[in-house]
C-alpha atoms as a PDB file:
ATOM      1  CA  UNK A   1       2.772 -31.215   9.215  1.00  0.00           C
ATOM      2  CA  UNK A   2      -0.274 -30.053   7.595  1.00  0.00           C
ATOM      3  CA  UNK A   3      -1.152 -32.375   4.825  1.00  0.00           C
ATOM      4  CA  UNK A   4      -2.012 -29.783   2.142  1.00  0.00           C
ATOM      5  CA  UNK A   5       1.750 -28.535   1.916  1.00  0.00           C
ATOM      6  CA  UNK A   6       4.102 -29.907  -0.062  1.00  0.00           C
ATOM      7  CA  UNK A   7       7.123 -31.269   1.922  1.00  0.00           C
ATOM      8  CA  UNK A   8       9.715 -29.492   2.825  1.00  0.00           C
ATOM      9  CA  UNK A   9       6.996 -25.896   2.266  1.00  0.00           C
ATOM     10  CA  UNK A  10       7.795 -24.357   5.868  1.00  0.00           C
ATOM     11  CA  UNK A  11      11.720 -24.504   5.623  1.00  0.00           C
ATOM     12  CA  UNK A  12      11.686 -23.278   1.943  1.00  0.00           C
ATOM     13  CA  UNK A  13       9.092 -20.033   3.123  1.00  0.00           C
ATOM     14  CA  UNK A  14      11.497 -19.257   6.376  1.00  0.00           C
ATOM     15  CA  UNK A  15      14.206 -19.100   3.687  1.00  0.00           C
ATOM     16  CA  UNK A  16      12.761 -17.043   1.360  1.00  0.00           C
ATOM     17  CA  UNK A  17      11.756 -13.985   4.030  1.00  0.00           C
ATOM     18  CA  UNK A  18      15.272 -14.640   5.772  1.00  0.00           C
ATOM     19  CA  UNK A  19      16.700 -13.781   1.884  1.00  0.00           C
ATOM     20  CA  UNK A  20      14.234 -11.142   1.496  1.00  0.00           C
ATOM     21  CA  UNK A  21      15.237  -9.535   4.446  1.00  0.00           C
ATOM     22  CA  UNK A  22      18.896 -10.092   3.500  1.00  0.00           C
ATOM     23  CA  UNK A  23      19.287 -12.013   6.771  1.00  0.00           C
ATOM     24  CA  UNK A  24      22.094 -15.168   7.789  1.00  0.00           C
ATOM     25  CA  UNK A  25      20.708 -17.816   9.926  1.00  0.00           C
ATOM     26  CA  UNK A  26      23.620 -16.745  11.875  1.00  0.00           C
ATOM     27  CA  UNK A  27      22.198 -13.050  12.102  1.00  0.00           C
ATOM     28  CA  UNK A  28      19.041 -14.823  12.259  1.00  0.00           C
ATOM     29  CA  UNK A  29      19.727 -16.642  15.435  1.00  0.00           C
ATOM     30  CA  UNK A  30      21.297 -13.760  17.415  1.00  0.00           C
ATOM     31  CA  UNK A  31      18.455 -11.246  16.487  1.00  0.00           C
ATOM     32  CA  UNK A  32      15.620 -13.745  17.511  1.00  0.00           C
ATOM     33  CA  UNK A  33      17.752 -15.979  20.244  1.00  0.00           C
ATOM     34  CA  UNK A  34      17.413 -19.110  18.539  1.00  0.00           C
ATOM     35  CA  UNK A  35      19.715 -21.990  17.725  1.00  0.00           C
ATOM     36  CA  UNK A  36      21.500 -21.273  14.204  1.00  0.00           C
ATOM     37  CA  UNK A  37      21.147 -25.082  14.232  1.00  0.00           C
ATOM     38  CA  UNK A  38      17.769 -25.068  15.169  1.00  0.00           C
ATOM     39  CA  UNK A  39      16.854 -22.529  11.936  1.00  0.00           C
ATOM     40  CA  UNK A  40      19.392 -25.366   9.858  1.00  0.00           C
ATOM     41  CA  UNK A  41      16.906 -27.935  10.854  1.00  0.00           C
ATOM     42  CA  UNK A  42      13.988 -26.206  10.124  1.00  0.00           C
ATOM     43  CA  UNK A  43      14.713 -25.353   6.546  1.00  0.00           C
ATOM     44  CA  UNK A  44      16.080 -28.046   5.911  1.00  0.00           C
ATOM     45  CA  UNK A  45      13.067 -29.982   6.457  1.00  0.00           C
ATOM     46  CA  UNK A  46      14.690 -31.993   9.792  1.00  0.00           C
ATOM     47  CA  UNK A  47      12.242 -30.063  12.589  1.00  0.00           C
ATOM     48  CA  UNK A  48       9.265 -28.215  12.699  1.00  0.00           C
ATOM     49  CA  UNK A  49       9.414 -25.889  15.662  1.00  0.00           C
ATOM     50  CA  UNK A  50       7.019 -24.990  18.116  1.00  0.00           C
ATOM     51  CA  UNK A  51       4.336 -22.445  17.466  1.00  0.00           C
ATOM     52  CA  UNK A  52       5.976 -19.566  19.710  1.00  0.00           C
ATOM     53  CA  UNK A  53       9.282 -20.445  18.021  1.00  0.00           C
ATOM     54  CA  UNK A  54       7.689 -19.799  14.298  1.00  0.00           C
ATOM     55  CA  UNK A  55       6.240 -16.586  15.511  1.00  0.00           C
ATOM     56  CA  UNK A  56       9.179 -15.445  17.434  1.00  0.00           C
ATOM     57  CA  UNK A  57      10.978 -16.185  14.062  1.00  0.00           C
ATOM     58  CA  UNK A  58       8.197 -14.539  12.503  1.00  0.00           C
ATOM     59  CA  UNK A  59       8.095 -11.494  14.331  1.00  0.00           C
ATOM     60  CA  UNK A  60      12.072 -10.906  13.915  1.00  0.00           C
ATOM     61  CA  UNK A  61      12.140 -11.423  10.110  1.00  0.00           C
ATOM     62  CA  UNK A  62       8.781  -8.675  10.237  1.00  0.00           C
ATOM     63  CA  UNK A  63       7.054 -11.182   8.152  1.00  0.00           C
ATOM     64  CA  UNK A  64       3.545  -9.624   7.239  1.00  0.00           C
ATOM     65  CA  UNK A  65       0.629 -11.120   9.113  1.00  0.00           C
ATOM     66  CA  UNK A  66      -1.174 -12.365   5.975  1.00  0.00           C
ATOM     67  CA  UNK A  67       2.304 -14.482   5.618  1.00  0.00           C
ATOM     68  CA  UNK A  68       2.854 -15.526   9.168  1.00  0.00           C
ATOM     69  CA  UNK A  69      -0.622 -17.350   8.625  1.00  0.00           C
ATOM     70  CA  UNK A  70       1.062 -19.241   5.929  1.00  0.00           C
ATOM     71  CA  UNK A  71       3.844 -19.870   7.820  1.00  0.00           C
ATOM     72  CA  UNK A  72       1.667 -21.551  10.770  1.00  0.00           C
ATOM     73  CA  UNK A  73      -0.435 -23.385   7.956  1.00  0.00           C
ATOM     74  CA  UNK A  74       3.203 -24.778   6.411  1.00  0.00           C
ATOM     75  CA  UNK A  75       4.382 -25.624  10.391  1.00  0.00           C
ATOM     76  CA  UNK A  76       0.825 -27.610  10.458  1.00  0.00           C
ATOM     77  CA  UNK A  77      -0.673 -24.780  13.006  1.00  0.00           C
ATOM     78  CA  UNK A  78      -3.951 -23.254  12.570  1.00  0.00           C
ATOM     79  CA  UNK A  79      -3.605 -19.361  11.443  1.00  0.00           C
ATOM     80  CA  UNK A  80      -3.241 -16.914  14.570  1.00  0.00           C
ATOM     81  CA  UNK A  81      -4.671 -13.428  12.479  1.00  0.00           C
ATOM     82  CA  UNK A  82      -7.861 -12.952  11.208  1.00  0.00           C
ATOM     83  CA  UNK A  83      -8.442 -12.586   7.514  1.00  0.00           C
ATOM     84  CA  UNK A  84     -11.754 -11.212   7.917  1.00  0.00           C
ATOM     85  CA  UNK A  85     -12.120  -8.397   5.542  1.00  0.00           C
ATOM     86  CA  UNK A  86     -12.150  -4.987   5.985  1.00  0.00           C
ATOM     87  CA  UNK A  87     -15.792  -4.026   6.322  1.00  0.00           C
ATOM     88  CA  UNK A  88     -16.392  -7.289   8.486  1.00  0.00           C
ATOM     89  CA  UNK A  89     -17.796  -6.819  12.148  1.00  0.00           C
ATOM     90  CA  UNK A  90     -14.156  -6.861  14.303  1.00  0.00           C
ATOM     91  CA  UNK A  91     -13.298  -4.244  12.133  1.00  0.00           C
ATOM     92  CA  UNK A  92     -16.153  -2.219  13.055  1.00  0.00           C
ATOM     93  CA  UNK A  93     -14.418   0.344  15.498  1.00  0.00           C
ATOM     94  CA  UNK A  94     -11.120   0.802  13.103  1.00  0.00           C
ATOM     95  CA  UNK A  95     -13.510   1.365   9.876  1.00  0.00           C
ATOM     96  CA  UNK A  96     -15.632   4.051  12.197  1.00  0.00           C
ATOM     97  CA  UNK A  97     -12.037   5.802  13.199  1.00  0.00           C
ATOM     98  CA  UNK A  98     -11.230   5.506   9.372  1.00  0.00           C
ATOM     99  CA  UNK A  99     -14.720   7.519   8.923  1.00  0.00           C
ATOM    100  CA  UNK A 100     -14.488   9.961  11.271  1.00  0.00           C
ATOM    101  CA  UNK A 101     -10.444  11.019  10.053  1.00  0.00           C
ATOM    102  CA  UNK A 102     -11.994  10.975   6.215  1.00  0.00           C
ATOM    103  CA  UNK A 103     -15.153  13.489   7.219  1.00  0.00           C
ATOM    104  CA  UNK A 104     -13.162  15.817   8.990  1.00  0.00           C
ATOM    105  CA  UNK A 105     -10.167  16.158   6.107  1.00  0.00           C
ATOM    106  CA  UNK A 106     -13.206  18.043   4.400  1.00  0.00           C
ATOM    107  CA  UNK A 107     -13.127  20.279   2.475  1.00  0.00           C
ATOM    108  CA  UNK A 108      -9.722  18.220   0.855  1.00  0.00           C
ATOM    109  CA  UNK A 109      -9.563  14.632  -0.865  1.00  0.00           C
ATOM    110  CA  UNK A 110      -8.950  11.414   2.106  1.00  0.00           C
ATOM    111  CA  UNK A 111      -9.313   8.237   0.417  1.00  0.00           C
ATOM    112  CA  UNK A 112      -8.727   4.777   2.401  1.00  0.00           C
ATOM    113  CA  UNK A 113      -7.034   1.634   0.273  1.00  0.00           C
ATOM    114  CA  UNK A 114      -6.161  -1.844   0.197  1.00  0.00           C
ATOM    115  CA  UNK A 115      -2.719  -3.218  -0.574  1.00  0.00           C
ATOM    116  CA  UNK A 116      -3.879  -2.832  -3.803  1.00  0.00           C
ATOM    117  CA  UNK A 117      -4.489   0.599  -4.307  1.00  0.00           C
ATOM    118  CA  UNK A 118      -8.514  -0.132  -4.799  1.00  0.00           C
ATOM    119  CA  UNK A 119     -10.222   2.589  -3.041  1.00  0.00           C
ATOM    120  CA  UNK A 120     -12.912   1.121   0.054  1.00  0.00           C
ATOM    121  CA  UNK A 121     -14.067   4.752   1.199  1.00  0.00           C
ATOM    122  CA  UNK A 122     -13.768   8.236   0.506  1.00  0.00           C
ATOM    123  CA  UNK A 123     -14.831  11.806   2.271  1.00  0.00           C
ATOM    124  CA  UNK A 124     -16.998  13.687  -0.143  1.00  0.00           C
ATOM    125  CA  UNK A 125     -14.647  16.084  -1.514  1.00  0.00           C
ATOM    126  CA  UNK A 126     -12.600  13.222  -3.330  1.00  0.00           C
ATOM    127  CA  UNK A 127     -14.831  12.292  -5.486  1.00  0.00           C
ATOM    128  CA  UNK A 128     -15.959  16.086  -6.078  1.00  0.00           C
ATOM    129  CA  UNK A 129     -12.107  16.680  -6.992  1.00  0.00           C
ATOM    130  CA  UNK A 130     -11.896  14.197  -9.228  1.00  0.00           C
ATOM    131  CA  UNK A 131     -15.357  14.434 -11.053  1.00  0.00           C
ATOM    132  CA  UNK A 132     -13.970  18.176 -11.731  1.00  0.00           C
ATOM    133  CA  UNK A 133     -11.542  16.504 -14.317  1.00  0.00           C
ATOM    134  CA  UNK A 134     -13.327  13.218 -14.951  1.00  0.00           C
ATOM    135  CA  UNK A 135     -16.383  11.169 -15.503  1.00  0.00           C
ATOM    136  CA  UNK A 136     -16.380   8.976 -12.542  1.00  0.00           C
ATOM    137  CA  UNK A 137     -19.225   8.051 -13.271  1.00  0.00           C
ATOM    138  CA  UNK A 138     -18.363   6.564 -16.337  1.00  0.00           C
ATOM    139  CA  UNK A 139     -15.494   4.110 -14.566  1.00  0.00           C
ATOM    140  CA  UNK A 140     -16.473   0.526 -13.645  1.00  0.00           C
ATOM    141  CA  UNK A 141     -15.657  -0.290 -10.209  1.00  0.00           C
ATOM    142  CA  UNK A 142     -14.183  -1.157  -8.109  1.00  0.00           C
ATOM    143  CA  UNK A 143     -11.632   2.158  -8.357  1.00  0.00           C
ATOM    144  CA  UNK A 144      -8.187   1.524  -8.695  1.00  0.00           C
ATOM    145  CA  UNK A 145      -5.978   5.072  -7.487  1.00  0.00           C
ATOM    146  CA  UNK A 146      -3.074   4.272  -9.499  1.00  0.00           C
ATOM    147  CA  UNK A 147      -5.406   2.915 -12.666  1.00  0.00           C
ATOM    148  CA  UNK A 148      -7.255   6.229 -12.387  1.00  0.00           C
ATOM    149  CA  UNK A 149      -3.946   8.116 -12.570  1.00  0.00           C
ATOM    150  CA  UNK A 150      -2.330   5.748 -15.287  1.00  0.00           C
ATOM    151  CA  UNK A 151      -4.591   5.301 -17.522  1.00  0.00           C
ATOM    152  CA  UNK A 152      -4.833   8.529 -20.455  1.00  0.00           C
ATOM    153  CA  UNK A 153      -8.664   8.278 -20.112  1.00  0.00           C
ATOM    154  CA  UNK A 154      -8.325   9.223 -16.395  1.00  0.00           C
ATOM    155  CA  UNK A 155      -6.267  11.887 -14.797  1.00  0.00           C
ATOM    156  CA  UNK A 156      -3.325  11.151 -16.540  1.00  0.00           C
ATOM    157  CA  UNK A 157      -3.668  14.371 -19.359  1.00  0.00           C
ATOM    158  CA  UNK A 158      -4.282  16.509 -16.120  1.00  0.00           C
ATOM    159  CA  UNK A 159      -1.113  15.546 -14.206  1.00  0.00           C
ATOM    160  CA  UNK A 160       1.895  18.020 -14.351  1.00  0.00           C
ATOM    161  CA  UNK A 161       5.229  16.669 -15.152  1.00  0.00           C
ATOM    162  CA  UNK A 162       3.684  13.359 -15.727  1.00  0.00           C
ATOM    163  CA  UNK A 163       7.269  11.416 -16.296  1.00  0.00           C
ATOM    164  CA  UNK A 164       8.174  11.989 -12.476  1.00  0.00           C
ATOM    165  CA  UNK A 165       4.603  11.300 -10.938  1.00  0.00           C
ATOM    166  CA  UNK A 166       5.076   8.405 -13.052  1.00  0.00           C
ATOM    167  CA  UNK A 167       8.241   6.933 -11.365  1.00  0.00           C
ATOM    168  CA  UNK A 168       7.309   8.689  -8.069  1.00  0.00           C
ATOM    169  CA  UNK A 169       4.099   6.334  -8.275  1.00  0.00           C
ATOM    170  CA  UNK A 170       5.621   3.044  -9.158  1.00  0.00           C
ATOM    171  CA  UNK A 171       8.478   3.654  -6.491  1.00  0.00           C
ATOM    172  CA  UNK A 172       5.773   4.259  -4.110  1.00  0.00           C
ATOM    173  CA  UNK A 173       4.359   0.965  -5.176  1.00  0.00           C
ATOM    174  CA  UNK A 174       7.677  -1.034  -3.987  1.00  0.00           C
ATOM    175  CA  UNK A 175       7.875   1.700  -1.081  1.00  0.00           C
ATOM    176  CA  UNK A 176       4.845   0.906   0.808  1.00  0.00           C
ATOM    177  CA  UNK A 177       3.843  -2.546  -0.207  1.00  0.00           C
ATOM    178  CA  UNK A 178       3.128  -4.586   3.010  1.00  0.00           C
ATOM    179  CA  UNK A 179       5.998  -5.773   4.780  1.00  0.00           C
ATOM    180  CA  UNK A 180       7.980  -4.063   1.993  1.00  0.00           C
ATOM    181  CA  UNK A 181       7.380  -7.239  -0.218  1.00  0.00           C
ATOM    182  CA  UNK A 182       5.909  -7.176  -3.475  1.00  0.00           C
ATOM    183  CA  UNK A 183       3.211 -10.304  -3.995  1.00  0.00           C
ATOM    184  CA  UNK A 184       1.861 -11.707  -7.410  1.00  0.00           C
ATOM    185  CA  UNK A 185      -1.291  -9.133  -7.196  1.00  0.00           C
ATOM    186  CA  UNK A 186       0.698  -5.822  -6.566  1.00  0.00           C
ATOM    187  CA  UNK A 187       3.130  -7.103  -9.378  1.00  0.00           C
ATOM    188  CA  UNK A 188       0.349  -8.037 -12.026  1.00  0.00           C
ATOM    189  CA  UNK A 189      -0.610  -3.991 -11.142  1.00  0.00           C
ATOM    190  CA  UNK A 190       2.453  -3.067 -11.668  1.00  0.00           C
ATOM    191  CA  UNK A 191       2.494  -5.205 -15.107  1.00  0.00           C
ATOM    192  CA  UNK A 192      -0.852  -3.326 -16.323  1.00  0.00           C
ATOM    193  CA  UNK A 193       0.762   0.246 -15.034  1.00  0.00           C
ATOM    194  CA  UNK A 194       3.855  -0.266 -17.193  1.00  0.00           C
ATOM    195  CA  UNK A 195       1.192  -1.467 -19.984  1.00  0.00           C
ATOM    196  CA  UNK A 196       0.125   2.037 -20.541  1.00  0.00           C
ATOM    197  CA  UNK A 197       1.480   3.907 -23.269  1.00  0.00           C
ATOM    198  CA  UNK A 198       5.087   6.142 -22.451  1.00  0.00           C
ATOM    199  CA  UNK A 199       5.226   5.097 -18.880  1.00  0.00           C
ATOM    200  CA  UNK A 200       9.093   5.908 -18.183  1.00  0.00           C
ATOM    201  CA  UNK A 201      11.110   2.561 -18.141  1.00  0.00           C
ATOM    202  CA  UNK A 202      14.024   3.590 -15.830  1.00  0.00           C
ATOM    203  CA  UNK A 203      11.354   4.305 -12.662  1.00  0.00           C
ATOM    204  CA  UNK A 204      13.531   1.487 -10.458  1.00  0.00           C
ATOM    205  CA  UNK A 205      16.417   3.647 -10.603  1.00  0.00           C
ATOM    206  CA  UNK A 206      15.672   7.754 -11.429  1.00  0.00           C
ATOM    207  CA  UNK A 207      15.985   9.724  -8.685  1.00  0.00           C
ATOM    208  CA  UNK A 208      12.718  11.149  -8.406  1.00  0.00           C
ATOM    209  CA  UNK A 209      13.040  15.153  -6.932  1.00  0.00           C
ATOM    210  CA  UNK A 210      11.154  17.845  -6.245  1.00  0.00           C
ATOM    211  CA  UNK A 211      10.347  20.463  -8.778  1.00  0.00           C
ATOM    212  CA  UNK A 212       9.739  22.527  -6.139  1.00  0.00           C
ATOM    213  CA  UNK A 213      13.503  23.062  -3.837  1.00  0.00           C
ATOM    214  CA  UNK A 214      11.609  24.476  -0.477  1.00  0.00           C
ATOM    215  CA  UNK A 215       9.520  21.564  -0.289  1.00  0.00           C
ATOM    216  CA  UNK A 216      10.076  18.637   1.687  1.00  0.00           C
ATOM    217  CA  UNK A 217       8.281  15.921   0.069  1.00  0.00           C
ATOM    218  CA  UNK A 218       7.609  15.401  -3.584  1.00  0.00           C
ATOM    219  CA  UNK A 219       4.184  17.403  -5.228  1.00  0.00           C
ATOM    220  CA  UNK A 220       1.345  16.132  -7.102  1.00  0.00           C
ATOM    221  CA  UNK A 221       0.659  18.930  -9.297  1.00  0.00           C
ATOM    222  CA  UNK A 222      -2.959  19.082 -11.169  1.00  0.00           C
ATOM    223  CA  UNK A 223      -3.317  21.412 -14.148  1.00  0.00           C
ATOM    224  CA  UNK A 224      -7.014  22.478 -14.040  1.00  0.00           C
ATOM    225  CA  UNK A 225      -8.202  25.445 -16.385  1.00  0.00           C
ATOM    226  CA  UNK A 226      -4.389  26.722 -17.105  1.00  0.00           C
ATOM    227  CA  UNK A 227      -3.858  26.778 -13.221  1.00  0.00           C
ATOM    228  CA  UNK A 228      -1.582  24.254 -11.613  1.00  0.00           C
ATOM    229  CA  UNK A 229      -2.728  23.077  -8.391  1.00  0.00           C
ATOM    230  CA  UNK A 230      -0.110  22.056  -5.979  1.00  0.00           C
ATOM    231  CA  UNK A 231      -0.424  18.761  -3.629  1.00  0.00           C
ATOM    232  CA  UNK A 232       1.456  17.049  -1.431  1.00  0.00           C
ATOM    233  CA  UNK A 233      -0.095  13.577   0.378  1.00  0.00           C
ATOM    234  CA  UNK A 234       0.142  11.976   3.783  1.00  0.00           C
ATOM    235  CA  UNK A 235      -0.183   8.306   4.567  1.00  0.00           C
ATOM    236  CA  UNK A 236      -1.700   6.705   7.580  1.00  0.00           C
ATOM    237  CA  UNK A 237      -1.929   2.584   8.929  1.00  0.00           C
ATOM    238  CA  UNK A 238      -3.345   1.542  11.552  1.00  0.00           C
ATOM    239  CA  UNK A 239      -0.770   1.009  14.662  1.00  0.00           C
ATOM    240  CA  UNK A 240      -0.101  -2.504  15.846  1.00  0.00           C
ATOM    241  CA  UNK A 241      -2.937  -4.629  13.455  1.00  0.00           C
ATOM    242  CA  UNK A 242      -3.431  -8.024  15.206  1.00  0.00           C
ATOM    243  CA  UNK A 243      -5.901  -8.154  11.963  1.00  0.00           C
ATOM    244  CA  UNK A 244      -4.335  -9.062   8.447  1.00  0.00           C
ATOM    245  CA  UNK A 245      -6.642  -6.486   6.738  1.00  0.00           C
ATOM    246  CA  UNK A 246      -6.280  -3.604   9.555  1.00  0.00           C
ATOM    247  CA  UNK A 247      -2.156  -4.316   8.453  1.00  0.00           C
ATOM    248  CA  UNK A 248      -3.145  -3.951   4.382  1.00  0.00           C
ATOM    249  CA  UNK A 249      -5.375  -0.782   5.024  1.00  0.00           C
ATOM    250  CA  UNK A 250      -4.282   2.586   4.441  1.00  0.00           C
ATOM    251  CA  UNK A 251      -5.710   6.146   4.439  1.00  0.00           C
ATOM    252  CA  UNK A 252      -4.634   9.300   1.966  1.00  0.00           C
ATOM    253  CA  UNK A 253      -4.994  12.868   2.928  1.00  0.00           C
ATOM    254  CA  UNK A 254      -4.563  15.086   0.505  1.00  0.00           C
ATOM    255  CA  UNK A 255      -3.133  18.732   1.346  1.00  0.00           C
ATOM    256  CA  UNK A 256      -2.702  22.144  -0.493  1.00  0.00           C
ATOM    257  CA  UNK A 257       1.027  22.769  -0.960  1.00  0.00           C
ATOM    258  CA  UNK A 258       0.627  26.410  -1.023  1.00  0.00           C
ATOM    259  CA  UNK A 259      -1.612  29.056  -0.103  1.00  0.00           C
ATOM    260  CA  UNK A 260      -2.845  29.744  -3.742  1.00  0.00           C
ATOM    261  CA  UNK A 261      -3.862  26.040  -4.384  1.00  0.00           C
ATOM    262  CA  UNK A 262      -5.862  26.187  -1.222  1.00  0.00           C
ATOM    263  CA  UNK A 263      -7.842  28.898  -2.491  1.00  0.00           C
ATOM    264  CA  UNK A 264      -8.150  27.446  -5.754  1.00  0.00           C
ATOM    265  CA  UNK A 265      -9.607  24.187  -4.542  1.00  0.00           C
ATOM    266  CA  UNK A 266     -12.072  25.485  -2.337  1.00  0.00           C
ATOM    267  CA  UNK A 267     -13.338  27.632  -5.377  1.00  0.00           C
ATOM    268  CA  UNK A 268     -13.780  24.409  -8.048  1.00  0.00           C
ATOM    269  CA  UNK A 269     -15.453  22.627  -4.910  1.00  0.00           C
ATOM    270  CA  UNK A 270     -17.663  25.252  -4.390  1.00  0.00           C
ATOM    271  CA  UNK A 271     -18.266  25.294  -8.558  1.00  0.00           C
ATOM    272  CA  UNK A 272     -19.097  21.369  -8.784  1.00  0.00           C
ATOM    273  CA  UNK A 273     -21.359  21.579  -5.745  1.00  0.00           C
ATOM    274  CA  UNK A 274     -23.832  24.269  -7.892  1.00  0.00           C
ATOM    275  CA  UNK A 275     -23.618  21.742 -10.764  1.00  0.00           C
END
């Protein structure tokens, strides 16, 4: 075992994702072929298993890779994924992809995140967008999306029907968190989110809807100059990360809902770029 971790460390972690994942060691053991008594042993502290074993394990329980790292470390294996971060050279062709999809979103907002919801690149007509409301400028770095839309200095006053962006947000939060877990740094966000003043307090269990019954997904609306401009977002990962930050990155595209916001939006682009 690797001397660093407490005793006992690799059977406790295999029990925790097998209870976050609401999974028996029975269930356990038929999903990933494995002895139910072998998974006893192992949390139980009896047996470390071989390397394949822990990922196979791994793999069935859809632990995240930054986790299945820790899982090796606990089993005394060195980690198999690369924490390398995003901008680092084996990232190189992903990041360039990442560019090209963000330049040719133009003339609408693409912005590409961490886990964390701090922005690492953006297409030139984000920041346009947003500069048309705020002072970017004026924001230390680095940029937190959900800070920018929290926070009543930000874009908060410009948001339509705040309350249910609000709890549309934070369920987004729990909704596409890594692996579907929730680790100390997105909950400390979610800590300084619920911070700000009149952020509804029943966001775990309103049903968020649209205002709008035609659509299929839920709008961001933007109130600019008495006009409401209508949004709706897509997400994109990156397919089959052998990389733990190519598994934590994700890109935002921004859309017109309707033909009217379209028109609207190229107009106040068009307006900031002649300031």
């Amino acid at each position: 075992m690797n001397a660093d971790m407490p005793p006992g460390e690799l059977g406790n972690l295999l029990r925790y994702w097998r209870d976050v994942r609401g999974v028996s060691q029975l269930d356990l053991s038929l999903e990933a072929g494995i002895s139910q008594r072998q998974i006893s042993f192992i949390e139980s502290g009896r047996s470390v298993p071989g390397r394949d074993t822990l990922l196979i394990l791994a793999q069935t329980l859809d632990v995240p890779l930054r986790e299945r790292n820790a899982l090796l470390l606990a089993a005394g294996y060195a980690p198999m994924y690369s924490e390398a971060p995003w901008n680092a050279q084996e990232m190189h062709s992903v990041v360039r992809a990442l560019e090209r999809v963000v330049r040719q979103h133009e003339p609408f907002p693409a912005i590409v995140m961490d886990r964390h919801w701090n922005v690492l690149m953006t297409n030139d007509a984000a920041p346009r967008f947003f500069r048309h409301f705020v002072d970017m400028a004026a924001r230390e770095g680095p940029r937190n999306m959900l800070h920018l839309m929290f926070d009543p200095q930000g874009m908060r006053p410009f948001v339509a029907d705040w309350d249910s962006v609000a709890r549309s947000l934070l369920q987004r939060v729990h909704r596409e968190s890594v692996g579907h877990v929730v680790d100390d740094t997105t909950q400390h966000l979610l800590d300084e989110l619920l911070a700000y003043p009149d952020v509804p307090r029943d966001w775990k269990t309103h049903q968020v809807t649209s205002s709008a019954p035609t659509m299929p997904v839920i709008p961001l609306n933007f109130v600019s100059e008495g006009t409401v401009l209508r949004y709706f977002s897509m997400v994109t990962t990156v397919g089959a990360p052998q990389n733990v930050a190519a598994q934590e990155l994700r890109m935002e595209c921004m859309f017109p809902a309707d033909d009217e916001t379209e028109t609207r939006h190229l107009q106040l682009l068009a307006a900031n770029s002649m300031r």
